[in-house]
N, C-alpha and C. Protein backbone atom coordinates (compact mmCIF):
# COMPACT_ATOMS: atom_id res chain seq x y z
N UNK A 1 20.70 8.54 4.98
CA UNK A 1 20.28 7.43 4.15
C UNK A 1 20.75 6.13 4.76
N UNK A 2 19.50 5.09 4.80
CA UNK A 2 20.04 3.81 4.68
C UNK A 2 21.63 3.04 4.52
N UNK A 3 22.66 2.73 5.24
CA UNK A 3 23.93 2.26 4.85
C UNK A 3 23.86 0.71 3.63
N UNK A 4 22.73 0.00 3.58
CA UNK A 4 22.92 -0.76 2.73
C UNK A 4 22.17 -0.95 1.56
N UNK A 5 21.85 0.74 1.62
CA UNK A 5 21.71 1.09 -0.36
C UNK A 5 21.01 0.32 -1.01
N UNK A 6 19.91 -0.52 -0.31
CA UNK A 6 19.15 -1.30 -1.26
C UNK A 6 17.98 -0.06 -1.82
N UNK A 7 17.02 -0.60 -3.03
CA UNK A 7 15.93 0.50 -3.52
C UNK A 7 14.76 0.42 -2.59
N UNK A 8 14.92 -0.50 -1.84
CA UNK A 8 14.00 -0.16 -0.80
C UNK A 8 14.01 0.84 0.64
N UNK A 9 15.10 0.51 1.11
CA UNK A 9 15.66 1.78 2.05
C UNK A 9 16.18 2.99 1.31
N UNK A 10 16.49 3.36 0.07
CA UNK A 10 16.58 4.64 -0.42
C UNK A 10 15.01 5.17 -0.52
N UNK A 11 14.23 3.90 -0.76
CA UNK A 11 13.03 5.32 -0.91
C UNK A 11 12.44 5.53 -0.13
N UNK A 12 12.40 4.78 1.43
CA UNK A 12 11.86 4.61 2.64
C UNK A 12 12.75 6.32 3.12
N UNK A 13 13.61 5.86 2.79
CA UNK A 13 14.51 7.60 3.01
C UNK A 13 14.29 8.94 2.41
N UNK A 14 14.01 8.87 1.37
CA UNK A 14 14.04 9.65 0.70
C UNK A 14 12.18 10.22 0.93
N UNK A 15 11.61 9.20 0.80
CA UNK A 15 10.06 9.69 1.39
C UNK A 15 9.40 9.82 2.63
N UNK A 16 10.11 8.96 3.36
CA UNK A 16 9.63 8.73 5.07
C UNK A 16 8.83 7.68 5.27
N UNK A 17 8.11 7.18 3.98
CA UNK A 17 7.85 5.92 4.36
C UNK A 17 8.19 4.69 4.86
N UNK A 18 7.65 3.91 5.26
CA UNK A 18 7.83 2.24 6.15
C UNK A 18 7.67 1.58 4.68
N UNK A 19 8.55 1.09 4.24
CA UNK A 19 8.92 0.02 3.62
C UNK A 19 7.87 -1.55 4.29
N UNK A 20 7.18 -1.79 3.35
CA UNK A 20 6.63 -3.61 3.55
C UNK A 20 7.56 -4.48 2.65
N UNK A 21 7.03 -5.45 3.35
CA UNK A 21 7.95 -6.50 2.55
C UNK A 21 7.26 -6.58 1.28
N UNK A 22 7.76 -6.83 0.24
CA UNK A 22 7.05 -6.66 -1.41
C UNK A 22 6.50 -8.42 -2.04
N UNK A 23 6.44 -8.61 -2.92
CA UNK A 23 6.03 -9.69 -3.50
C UNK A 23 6.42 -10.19 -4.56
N UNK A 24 6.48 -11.60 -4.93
CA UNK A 24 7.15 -11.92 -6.15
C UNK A 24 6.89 -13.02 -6.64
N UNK A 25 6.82 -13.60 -7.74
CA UNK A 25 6.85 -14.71 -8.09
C UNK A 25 6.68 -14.83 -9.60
N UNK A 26 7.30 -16.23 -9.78
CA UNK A 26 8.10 -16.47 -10.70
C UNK A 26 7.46 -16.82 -12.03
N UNK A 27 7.81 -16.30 -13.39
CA UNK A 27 7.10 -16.50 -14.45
C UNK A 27 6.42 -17.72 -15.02
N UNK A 28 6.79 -18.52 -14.51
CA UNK A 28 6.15 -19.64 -14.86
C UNK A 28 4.99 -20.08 -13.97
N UNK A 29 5.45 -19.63 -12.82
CA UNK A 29 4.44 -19.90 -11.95
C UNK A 29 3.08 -19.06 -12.31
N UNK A 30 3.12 -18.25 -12.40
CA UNK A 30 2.35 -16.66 -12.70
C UNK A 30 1.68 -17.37 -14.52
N UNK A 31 2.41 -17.83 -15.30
CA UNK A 31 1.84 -18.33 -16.32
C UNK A 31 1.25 -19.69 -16.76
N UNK A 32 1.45 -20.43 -15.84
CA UNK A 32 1.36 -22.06 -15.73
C UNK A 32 0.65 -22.09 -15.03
N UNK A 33 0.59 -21.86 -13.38
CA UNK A 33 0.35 -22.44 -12.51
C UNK A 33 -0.88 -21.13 -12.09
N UNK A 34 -2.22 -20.69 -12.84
CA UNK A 34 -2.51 -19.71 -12.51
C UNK A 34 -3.63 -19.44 -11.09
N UNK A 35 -4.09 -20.96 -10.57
CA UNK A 35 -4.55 -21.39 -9.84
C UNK A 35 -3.50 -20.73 -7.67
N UNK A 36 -2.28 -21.35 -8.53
CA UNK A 36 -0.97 -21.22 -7.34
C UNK A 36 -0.57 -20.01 -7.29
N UNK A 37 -0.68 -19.37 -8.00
CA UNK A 37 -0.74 -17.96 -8.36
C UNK A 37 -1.56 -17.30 -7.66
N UNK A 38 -2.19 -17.32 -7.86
CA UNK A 38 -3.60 -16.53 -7.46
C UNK A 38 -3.63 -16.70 -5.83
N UNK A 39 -3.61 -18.08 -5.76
CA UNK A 39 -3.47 -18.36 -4.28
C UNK A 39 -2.68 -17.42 -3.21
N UNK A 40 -1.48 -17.31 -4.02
CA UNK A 40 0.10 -16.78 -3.27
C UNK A 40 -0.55 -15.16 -3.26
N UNK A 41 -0.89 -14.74 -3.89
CA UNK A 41 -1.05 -13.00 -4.05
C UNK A 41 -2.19 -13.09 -3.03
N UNK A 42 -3.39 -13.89 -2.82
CA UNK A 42 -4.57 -13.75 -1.97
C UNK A 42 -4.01 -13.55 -0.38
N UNK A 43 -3.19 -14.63 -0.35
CA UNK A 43 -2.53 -14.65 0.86
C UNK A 43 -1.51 -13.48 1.20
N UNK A 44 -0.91 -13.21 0.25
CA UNK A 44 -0.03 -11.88 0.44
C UNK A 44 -0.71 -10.38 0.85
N UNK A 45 -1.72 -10.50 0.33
CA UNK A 45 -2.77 -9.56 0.96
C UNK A 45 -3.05 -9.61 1.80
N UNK A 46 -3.62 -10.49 2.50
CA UNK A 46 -4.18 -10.75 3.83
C UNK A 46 -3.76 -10.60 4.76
N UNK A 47 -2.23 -11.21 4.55
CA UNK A 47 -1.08 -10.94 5.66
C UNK A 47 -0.85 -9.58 5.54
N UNK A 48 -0.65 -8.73 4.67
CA UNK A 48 -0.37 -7.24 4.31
C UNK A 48 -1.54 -6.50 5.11
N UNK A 49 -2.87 -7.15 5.52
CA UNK A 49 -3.99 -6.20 5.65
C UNK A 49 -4.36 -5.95 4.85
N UNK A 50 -4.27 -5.80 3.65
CA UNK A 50 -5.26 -5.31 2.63
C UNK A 50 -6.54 -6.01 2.20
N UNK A 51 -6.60 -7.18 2.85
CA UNK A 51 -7.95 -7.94 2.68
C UNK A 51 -7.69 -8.69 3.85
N UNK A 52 -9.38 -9.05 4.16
CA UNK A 52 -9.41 -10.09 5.18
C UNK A 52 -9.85 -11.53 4.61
């Protein structure tokens, strides 16, 4: 196992999967700003490959 025990390297371990970097953002943003929002996740995809 992973030495720094985060939940991302335990399950990269525990399954064999490659860990991606994940996504996040912040409630207000996500509820206010749904325009900037939307934006940030489009782009997070893209860079991920999951859309072009």
């Amino acid at each position: 196992m992973d030495s720094n025990g985060s939940t991302e390297s335990t399950i990269g371990d525990i399954t064999g999967a490659e860990m991606k970097d994940g996504f996040a953002i912040s409630g207000e943003t996500a509820q206010n700003q749904r325009d900037k929002a939307g934006e940030a996740v489009t782009e997070w995809l893209r860079e991920g490959g999951f859309i072009e």
